[in-house]
C-alpha atoms as a PDB file:
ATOM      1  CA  UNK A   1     -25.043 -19.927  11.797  1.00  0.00           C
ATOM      2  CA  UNK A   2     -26.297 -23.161  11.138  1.00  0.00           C
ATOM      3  CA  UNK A   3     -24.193 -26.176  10.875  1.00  0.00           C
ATOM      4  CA  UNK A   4     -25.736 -28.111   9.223  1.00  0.00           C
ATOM      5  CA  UNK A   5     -25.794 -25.847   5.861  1.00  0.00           C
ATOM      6  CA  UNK A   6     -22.748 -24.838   3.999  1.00  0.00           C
ATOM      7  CA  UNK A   7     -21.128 -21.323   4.691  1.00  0.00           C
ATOM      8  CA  UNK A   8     -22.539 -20.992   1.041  1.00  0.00           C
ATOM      9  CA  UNK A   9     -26.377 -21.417   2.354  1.00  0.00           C
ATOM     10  CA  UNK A  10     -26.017 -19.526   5.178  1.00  0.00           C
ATOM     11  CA  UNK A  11     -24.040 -16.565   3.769  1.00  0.00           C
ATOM     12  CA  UNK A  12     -26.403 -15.766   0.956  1.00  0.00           C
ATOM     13  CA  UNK A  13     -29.529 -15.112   2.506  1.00  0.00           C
ATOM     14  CA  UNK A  14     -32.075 -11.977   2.746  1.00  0.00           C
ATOM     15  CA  UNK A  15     -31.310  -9.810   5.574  1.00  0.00           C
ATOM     16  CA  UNK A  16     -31.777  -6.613   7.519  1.00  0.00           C
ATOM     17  CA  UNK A  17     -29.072  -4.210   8.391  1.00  0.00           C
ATOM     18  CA  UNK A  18     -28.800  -5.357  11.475  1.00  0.00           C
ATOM     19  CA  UNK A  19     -28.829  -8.774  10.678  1.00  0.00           C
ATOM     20  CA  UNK A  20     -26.236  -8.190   8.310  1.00  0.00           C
ATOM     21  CA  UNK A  21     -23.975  -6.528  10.910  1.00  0.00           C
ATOM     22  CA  UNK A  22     -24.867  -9.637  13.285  1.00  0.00           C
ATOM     23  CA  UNK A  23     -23.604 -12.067  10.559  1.00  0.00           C
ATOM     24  CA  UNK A  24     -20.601  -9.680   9.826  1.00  0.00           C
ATOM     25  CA  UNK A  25     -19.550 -10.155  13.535  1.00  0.00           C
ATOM     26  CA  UNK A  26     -20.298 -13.767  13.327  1.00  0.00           C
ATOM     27  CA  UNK A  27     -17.656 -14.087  10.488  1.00  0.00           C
ATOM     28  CA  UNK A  28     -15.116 -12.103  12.000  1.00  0.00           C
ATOM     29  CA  UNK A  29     -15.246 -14.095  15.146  1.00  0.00           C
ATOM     30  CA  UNK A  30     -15.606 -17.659  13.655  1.00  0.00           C
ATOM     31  CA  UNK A  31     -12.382 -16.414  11.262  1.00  0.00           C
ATOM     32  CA  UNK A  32     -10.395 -14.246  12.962  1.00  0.00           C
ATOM     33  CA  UNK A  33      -7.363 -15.831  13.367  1.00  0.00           C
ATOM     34  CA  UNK A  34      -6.754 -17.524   9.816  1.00  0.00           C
ATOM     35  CA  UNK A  35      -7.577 -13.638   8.394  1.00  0.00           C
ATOM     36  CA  UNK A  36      -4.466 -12.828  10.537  1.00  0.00           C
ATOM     37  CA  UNK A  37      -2.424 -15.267   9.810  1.00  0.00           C
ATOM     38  CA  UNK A  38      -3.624 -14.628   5.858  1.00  0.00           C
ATOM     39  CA  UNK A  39      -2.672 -11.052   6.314  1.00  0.00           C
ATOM     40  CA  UNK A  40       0.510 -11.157   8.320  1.00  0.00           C
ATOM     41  CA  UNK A  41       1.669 -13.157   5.553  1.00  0.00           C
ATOM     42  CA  UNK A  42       0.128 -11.159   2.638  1.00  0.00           C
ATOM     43  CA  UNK A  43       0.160  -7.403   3.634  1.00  0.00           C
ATOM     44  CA  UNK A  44       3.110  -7.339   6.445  1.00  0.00           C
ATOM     45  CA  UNK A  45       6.170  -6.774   4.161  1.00  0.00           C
ATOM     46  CA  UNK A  46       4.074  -4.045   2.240  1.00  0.00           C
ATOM     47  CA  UNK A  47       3.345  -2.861   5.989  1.00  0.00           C
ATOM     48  CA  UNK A  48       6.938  -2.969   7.126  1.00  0.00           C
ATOM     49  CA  UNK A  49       8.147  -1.003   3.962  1.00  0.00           C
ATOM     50  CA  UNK A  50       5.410   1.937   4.474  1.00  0.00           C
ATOM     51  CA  UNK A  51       6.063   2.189   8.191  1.00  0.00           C
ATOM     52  CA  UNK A  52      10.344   3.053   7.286  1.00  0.00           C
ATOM     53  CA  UNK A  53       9.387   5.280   4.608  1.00  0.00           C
ATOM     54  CA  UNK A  54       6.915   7.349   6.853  1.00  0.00           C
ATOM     55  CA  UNK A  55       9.820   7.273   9.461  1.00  0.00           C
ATOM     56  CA  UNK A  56      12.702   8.597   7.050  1.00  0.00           C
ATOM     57  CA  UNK A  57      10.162  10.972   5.382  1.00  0.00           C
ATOM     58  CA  UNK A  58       8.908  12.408   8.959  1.00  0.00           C
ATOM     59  CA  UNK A  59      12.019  12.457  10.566  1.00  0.00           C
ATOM     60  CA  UNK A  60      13.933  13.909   7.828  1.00  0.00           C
ATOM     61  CA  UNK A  61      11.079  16.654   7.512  1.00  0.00           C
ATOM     62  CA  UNK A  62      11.281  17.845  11.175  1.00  0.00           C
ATOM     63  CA  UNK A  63      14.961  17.752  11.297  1.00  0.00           C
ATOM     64  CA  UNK A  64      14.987  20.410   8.414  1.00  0.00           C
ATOM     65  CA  UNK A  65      12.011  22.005   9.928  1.00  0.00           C
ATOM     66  CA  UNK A  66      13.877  22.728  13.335  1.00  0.00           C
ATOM     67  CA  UNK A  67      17.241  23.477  11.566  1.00  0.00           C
ATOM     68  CA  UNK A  68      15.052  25.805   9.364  1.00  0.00           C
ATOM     69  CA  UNK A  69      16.571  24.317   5.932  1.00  0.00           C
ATOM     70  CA  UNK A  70      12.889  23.615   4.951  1.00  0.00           C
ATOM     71  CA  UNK A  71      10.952  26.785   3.806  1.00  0.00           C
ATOM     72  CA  UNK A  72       8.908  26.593   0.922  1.00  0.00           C
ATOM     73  CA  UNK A  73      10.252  30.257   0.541  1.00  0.00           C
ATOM     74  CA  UNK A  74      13.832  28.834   0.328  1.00  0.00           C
ATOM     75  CA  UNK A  75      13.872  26.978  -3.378  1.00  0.00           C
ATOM     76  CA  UNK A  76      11.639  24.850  -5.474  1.00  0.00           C
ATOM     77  CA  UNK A  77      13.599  21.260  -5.209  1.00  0.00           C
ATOM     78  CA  UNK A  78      13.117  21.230  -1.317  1.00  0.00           C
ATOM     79  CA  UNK A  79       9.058  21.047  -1.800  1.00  0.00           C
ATOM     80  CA  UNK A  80       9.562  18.374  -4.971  1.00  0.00           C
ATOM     81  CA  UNK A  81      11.217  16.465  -2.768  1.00  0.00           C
ATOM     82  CA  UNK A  82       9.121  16.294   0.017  1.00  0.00           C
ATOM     83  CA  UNK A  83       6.389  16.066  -2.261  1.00  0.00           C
ATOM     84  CA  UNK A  84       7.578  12.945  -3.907  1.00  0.00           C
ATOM     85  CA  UNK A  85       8.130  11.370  -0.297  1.00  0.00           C
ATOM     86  CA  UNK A  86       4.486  12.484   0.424  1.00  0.00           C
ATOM     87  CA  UNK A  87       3.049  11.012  -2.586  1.00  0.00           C
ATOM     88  CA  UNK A  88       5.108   7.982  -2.263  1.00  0.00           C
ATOM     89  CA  UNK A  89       3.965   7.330   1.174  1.00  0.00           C
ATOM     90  CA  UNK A  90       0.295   7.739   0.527  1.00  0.00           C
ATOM     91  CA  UNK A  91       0.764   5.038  -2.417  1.00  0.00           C
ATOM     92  CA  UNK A  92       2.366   2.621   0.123  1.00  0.00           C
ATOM     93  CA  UNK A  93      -0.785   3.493   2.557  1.00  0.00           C
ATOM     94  CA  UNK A  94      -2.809   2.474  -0.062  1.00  0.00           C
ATOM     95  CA  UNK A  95      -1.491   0.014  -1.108  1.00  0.00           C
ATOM     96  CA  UNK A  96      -1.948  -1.517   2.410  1.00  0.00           C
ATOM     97  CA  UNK A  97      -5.592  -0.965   1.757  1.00  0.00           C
ATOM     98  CA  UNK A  98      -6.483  -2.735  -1.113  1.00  0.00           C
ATOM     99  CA  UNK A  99      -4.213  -6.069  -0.172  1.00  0.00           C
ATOM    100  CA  UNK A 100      -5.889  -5.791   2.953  1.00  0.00           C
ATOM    101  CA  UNK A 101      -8.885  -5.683   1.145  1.00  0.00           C
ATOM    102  CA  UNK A 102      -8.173  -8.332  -1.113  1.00  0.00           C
ATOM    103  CA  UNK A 103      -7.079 -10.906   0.993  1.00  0.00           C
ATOM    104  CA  UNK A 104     -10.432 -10.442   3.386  1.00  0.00           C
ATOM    105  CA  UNK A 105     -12.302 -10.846   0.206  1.00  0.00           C
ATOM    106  CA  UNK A 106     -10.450 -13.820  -1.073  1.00  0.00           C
ATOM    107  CA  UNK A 107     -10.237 -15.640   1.947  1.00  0.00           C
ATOM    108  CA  UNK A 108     -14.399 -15.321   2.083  1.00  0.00           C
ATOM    109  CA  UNK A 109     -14.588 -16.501  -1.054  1.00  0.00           C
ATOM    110  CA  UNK A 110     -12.651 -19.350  -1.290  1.00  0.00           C
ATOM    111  CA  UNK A 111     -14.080 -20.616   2.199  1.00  0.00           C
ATOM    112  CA  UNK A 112     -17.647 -20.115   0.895  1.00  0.00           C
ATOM    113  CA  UNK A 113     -16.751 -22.283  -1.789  1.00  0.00           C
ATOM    114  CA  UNK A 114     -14.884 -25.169   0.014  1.00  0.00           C
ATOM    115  CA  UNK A 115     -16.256 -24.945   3.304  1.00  0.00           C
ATOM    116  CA  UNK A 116     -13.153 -24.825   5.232  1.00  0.00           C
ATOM    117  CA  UNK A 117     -10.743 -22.677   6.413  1.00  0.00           C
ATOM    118  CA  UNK A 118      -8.350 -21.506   3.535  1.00  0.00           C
ATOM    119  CA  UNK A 119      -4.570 -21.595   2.993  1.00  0.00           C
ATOM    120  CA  UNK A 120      -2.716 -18.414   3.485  1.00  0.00           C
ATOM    121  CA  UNK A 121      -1.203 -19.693  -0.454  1.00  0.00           C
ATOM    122  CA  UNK A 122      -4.979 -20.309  -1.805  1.00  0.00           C
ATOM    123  CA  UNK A 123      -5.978 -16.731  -0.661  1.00  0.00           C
ATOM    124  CA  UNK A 124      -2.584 -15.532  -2.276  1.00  0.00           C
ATOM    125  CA  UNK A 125      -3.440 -16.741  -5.244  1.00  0.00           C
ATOM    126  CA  UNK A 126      -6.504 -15.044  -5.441  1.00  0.00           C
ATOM    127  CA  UNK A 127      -5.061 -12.042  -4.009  1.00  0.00           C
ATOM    128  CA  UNK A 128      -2.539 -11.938  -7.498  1.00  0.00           C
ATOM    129  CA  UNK A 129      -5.120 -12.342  -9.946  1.00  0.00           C
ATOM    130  CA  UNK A 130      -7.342  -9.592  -8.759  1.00  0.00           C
ATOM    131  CA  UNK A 131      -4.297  -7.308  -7.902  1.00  0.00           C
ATOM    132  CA  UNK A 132      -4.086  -5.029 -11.024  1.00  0.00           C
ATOM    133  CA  UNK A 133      -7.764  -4.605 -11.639  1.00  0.00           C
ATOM    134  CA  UNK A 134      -8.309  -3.519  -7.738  1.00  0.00           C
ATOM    135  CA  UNK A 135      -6.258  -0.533  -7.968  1.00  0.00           C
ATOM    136  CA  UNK A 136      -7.363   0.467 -11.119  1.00  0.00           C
ATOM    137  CA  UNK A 137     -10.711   0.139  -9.664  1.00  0.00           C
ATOM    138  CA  UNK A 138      -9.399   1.952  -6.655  1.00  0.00           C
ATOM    139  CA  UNK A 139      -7.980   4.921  -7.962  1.00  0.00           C
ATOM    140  CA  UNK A 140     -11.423   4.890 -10.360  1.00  0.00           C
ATOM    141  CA  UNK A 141     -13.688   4.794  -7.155  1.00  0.00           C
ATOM    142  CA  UNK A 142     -11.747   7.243  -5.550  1.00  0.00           C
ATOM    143  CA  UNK A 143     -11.919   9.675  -8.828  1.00  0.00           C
ATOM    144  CA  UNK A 144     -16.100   9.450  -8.827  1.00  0.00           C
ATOM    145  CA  UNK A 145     -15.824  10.123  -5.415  1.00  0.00           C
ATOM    146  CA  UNK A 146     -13.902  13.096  -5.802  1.00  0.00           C
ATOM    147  CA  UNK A 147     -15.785  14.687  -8.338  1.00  0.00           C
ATOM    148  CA  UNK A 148     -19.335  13.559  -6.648  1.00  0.00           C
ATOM    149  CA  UNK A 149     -17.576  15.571  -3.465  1.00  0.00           C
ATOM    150  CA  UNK A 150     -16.620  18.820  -5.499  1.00  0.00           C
ATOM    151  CA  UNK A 151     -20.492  18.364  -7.097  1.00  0.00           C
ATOM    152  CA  UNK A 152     -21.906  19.575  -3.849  1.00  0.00           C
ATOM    153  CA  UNK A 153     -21.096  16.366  -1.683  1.00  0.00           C
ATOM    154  CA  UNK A 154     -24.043  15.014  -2.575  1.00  0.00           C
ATOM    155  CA  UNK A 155     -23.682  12.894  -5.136  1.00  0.00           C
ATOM    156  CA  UNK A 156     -20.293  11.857  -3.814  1.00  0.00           C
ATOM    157  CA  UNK A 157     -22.376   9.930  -0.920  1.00  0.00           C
ATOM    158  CA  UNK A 158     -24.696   8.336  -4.088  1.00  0.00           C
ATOM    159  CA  UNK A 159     -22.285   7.409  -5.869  1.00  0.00           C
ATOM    160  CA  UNK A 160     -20.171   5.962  -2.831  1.00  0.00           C
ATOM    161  CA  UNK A 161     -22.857   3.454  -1.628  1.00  0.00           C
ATOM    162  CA  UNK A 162     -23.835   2.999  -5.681  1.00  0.00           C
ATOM    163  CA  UNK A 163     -20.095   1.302  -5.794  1.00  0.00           C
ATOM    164  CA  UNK A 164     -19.731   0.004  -2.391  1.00  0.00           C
ATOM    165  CA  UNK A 165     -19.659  -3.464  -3.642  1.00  0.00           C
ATOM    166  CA  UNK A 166     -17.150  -3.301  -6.607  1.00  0.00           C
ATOM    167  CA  UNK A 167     -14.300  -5.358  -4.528  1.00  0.00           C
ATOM    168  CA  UNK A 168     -16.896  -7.870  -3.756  1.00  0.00           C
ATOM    169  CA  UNK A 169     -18.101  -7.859  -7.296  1.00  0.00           C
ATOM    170  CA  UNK A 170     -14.437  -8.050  -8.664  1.00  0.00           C
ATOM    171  CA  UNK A 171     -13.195 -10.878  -6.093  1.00  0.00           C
ATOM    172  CA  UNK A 172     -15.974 -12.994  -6.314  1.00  0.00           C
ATOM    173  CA  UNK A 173     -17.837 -12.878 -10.149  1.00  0.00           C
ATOM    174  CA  UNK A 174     -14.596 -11.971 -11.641  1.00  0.00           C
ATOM    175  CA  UNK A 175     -16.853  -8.807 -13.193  1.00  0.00           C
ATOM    176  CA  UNK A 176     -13.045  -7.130 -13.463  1.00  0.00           C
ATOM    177  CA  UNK A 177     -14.003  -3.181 -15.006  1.00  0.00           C
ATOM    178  CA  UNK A 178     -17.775  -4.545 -15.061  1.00  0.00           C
ATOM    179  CA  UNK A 179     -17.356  -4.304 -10.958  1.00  0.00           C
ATOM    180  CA  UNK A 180     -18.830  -0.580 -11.185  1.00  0.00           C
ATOM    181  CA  UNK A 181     -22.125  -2.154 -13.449  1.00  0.00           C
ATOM    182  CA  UNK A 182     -22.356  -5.403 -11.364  1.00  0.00           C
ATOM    183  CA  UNK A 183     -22.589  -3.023  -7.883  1.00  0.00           C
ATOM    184  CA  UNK A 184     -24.713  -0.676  -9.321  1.00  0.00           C
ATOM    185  CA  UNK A 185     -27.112  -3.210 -10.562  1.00  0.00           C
ATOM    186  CA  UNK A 186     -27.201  -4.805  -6.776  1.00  0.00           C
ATOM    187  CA  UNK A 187     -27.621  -1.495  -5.160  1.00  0.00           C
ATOM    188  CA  UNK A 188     -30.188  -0.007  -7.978  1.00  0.00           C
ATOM    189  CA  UNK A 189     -33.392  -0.794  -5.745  1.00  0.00           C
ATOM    190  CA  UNK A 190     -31.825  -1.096  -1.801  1.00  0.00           C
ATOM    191  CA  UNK A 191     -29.594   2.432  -2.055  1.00  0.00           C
ATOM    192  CA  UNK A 192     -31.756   4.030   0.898  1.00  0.00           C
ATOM    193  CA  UNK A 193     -31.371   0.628   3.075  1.00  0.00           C
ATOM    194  CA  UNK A 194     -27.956   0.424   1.602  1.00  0.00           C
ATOM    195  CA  UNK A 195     -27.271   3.659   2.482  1.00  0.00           C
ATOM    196  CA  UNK A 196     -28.322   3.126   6.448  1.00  0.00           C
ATOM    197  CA  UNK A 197     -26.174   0.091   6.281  1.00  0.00           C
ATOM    198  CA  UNK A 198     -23.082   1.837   5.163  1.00  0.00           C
ATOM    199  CA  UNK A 199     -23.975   4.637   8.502  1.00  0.00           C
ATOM    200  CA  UNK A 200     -23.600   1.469  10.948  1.00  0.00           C
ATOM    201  CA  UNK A 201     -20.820   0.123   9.210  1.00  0.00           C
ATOM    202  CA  UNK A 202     -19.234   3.418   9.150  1.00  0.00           C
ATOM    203  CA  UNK A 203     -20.089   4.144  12.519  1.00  0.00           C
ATOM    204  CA  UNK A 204     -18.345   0.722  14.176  1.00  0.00           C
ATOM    205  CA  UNK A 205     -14.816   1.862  12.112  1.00  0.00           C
ATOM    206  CA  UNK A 206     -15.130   4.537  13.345  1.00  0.00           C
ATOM    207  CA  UNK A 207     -14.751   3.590  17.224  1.00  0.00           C
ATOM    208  CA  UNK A 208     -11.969   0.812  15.804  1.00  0.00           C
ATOM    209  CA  UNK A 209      -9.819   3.936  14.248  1.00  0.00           C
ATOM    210  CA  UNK A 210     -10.612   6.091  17.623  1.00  0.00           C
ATOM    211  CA  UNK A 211      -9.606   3.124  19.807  1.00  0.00           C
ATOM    212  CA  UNK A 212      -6.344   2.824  17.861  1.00  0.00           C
ATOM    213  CA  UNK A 213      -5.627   6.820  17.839  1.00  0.00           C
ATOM    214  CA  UNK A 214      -6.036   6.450  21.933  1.00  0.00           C
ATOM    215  CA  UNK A 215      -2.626   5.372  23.036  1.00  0.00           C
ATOM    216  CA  UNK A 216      -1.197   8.769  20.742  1.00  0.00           C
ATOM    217  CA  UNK A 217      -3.459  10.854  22.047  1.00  0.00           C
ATOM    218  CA  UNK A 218      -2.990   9.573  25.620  1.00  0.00           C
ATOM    219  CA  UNK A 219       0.839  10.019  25.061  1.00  0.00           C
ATOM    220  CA  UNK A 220       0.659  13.701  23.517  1.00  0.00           C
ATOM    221  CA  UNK A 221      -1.717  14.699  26.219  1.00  0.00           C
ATOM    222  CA  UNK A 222       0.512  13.323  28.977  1.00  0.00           C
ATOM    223  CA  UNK A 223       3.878  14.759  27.761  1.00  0.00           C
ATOM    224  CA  UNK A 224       2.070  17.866  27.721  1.00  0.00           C
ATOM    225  CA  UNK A 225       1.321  17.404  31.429  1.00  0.00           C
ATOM    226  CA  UNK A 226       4.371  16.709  32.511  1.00  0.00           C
ATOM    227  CA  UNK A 227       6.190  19.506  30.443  1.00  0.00           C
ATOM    228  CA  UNK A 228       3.686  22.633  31.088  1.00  0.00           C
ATOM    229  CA  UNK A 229       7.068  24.604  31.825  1.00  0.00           C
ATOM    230  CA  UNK A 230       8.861  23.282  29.123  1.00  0.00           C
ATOM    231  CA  UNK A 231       7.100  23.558  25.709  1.00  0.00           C
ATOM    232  CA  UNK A 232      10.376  22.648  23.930  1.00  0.00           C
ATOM    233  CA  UNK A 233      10.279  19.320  25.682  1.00  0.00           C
ATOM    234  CA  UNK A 234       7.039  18.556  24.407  1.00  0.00           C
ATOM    235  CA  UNK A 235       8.055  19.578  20.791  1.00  0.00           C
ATOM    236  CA  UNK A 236      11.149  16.932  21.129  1.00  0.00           C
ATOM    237  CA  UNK A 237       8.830  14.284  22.884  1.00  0.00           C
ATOM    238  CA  UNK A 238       6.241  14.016  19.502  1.00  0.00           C
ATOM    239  CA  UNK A 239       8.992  14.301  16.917  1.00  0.00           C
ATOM    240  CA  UNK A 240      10.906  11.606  18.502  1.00  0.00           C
ATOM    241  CA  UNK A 241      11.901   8.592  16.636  1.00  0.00           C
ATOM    242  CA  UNK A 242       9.742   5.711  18.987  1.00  0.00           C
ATOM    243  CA  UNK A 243       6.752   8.660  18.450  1.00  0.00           C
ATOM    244  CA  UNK A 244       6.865   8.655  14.732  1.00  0.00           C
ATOM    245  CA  UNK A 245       7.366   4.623  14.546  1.00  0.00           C
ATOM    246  CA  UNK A 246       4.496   4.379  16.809  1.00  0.00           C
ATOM    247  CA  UNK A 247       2.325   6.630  14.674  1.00  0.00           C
ATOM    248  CA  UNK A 248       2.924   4.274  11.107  1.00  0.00           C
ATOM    249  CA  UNK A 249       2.296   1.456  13.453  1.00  0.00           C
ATOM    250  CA  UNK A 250      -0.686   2.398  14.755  1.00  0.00           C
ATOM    251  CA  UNK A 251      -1.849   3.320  11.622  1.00  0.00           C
ATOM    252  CA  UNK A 252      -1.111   0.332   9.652  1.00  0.00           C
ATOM    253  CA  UNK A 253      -3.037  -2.050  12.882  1.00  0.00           C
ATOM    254  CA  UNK A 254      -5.991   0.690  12.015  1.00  0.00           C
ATOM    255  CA  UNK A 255      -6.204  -0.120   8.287  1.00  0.00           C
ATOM    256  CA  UNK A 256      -6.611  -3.367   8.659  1.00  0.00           C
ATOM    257  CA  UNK A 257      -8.528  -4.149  11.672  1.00  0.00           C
ATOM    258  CA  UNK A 258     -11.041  -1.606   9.944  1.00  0.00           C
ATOM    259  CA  UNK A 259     -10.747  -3.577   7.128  1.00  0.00           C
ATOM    260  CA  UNK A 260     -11.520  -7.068   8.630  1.00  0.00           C
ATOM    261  CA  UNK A 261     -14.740  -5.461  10.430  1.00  0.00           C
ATOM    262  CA  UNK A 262     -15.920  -2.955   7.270  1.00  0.00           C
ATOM    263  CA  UNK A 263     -15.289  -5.507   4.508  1.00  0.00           C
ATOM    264  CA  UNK A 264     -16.568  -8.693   6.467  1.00  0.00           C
ATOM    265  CA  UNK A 265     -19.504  -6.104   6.561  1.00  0.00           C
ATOM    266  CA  UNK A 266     -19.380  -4.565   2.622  1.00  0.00           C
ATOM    267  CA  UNK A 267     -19.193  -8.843   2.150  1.00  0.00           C
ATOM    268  CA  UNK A 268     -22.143  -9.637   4.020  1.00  0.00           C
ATOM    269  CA  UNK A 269     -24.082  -6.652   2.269  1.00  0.00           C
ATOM    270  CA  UNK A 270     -22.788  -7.960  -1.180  1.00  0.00           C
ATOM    271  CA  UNK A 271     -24.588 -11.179  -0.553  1.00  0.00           C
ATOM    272  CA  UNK A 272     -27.702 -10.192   0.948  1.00  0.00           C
ATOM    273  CA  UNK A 273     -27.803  -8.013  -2.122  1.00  0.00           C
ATOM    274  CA  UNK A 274     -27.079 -11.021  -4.477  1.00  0.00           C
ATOM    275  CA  UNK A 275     -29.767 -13.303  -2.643  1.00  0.00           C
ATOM    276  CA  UNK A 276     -32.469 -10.256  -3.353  1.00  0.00           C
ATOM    277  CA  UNK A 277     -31.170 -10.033  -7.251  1.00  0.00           C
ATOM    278  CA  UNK A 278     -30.494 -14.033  -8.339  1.00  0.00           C
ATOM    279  CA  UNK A 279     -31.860 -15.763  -5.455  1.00  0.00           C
ATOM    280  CA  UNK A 280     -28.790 -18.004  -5.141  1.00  0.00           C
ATOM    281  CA  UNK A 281     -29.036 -18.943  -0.931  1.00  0.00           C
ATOM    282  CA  UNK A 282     -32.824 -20.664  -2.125  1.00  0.00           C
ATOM    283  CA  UNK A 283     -30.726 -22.454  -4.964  1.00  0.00           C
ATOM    284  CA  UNK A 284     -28.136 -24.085  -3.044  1.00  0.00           C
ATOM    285  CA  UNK A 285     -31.126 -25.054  -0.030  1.00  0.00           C
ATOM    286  CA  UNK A 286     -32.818 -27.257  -2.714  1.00  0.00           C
ATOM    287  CA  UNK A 287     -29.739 -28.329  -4.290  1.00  0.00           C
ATOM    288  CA  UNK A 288     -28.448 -29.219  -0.627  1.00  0.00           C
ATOM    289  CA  UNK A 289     -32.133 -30.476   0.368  1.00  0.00           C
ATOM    290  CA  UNK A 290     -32.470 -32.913  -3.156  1.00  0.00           C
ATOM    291  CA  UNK A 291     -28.872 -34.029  -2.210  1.00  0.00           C
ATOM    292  CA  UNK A 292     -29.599 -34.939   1.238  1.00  0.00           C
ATOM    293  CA  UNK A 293     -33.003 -36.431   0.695  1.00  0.00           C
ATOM    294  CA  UNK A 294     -31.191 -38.627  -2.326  1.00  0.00           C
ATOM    295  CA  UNK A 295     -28.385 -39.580   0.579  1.00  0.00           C
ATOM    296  CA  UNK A 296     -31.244 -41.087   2.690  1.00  0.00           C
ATOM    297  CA  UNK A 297     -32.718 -42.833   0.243  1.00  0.00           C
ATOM    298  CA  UNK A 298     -29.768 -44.830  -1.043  1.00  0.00           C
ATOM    299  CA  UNK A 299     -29.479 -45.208   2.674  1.00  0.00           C
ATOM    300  CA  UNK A 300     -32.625 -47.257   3.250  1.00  0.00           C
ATOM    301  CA  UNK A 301     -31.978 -49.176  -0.055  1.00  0.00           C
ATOM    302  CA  UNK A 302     -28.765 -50.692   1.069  1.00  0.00           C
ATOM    303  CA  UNK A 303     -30.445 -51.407   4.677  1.00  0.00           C
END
């Protein structure tokens, strides 16, 4: 990236796919560690809460499970009540998502805009006001996504890349339920390159959810080993209390590393896409060029 131009300048230029993935990695290394720090703060007690729900709900529901007082055959309550755990643990998961989400977003934002490094409170504070409207826009995107799926799969992939930018859209124009509109009108022309975009992106989570997943399936695979004449050992070994913990753990690091690398990506697609539509990277060169060339001149008046 070039220092000499703001974050601004550089971010919101036209670019390839692979360019875009380039800058995306560019971000994430150059930001890294105030992301963290933004999301330990932000997302961690959210994080914390999910992991000892998916522990009591787990290890309640193999305890009843091996003492056989879970049977769907046995009575209606025992299946509402799992079910409520369920459901309440997916909400937490998700819930996870979109602050994760949120506070990548905002953090982007607010450095494009003051060229430095944000405050774990400034991204906060963004993080609040767009709160309510992401989830609404969450469990939205997730309903067209549904019924695109169950419409022959199909149009569940157009409208997924139509939309890909509504977080962007919401967290940085403020477009609140206009998101869907504002990301369709960016995508309109570029849904084919859009599309490949979304494969690469897709592709690099990918390996960051498998590399997380490794250490379980390493330790599954090598309890296995060293219990071939004890099945029942292996059984105890993956319904163990440090296995379960583990598990949310792992999970939660998944969500949001995937998050930093995907949305630093969906962010760096969101303003190639803007550059394309309004044009705003040439904008801020000759506002930054007039400025400069106006700095020299005063310059060599007072000399």
């Amino acid at each position: 990236m070039n220092a000499s131009s703001s974050l601004k300048a550089t971010l919101f230029q036209k670019r390839s796919a692979g360019e875009a993935i380039n800058l995306s990695f560019a971000l994430v290394r150059t930001h890294f560690k105030h992301i963290i720090k933004a999301l330990a703060s932000i997302v961690l007690p959210v994080a914390l809460l999910y992991i000892a729900v998916q522990y009591y709900y787990t290890h309640n529901l193999w305890s009843d499970v091996n003492s056989g007082a879970y049977n769907p055959g046995n009575g209606f309550i025992d299946v509402t009540n799992f079910t409520g755990m369920a459901l309440l643990v997916n909400i937490l998961n998700g819930l996870v998502s979109i602050l994760s989400i949120l506070t990548i977003l905002s953090y982007y934002k607010i450095a494009q805009e003051t060229d430095e490094n944000p405050s774990t409170a400034s991204v906060w504070i963004e993080v609040r006001k767009n709160l309510g409207y992401a989830i609404l826009l969450s469990i939205l995107y997730g309903l067209a996504l549904f019924i695109g799926t169950v419409l022959f799969i199909i149009p569940g992939i157009y409208f997924a890349v139509r939309f890909s930018l509504v977080f962007p859209t919401l967290v940085m124009e403020r477009k609140d339920m206009d998101s869907f509109s504002r990301s369709s009108e960016l995508i309109k022309d570029a849904w084919w390159r859009s599309f490949g975009f979304m494969i690469l992106l897709g592709i690099i989570g990918y390996l960051i959810i498998l590399a997380f997943s490794i250490p379980l399936m390493i330790f599954g695979g090598a309890s296995a080993f060293l219990a071939l004449d004890d099945p029942q050992a292996v059984t105890e070994s993956l319904q163990s209390d440090g296995f379960i913990i583990a598990s949310a753990v792992i999970n939660i690091l998944a969500i949001v590393f995937f998050g930093i690398i995907f949305y630093t990506g969906i962010f760096a697609w969101y303003c190639n896409m803007v550059e394309e539509k309004d044009a705003v990277g040439v904008k801020i060169a000759l506002q930054e060029a007039s400025s400069t060339e106006s700095t020299n001149l005063n310059q060599e008046g007072e000399y």
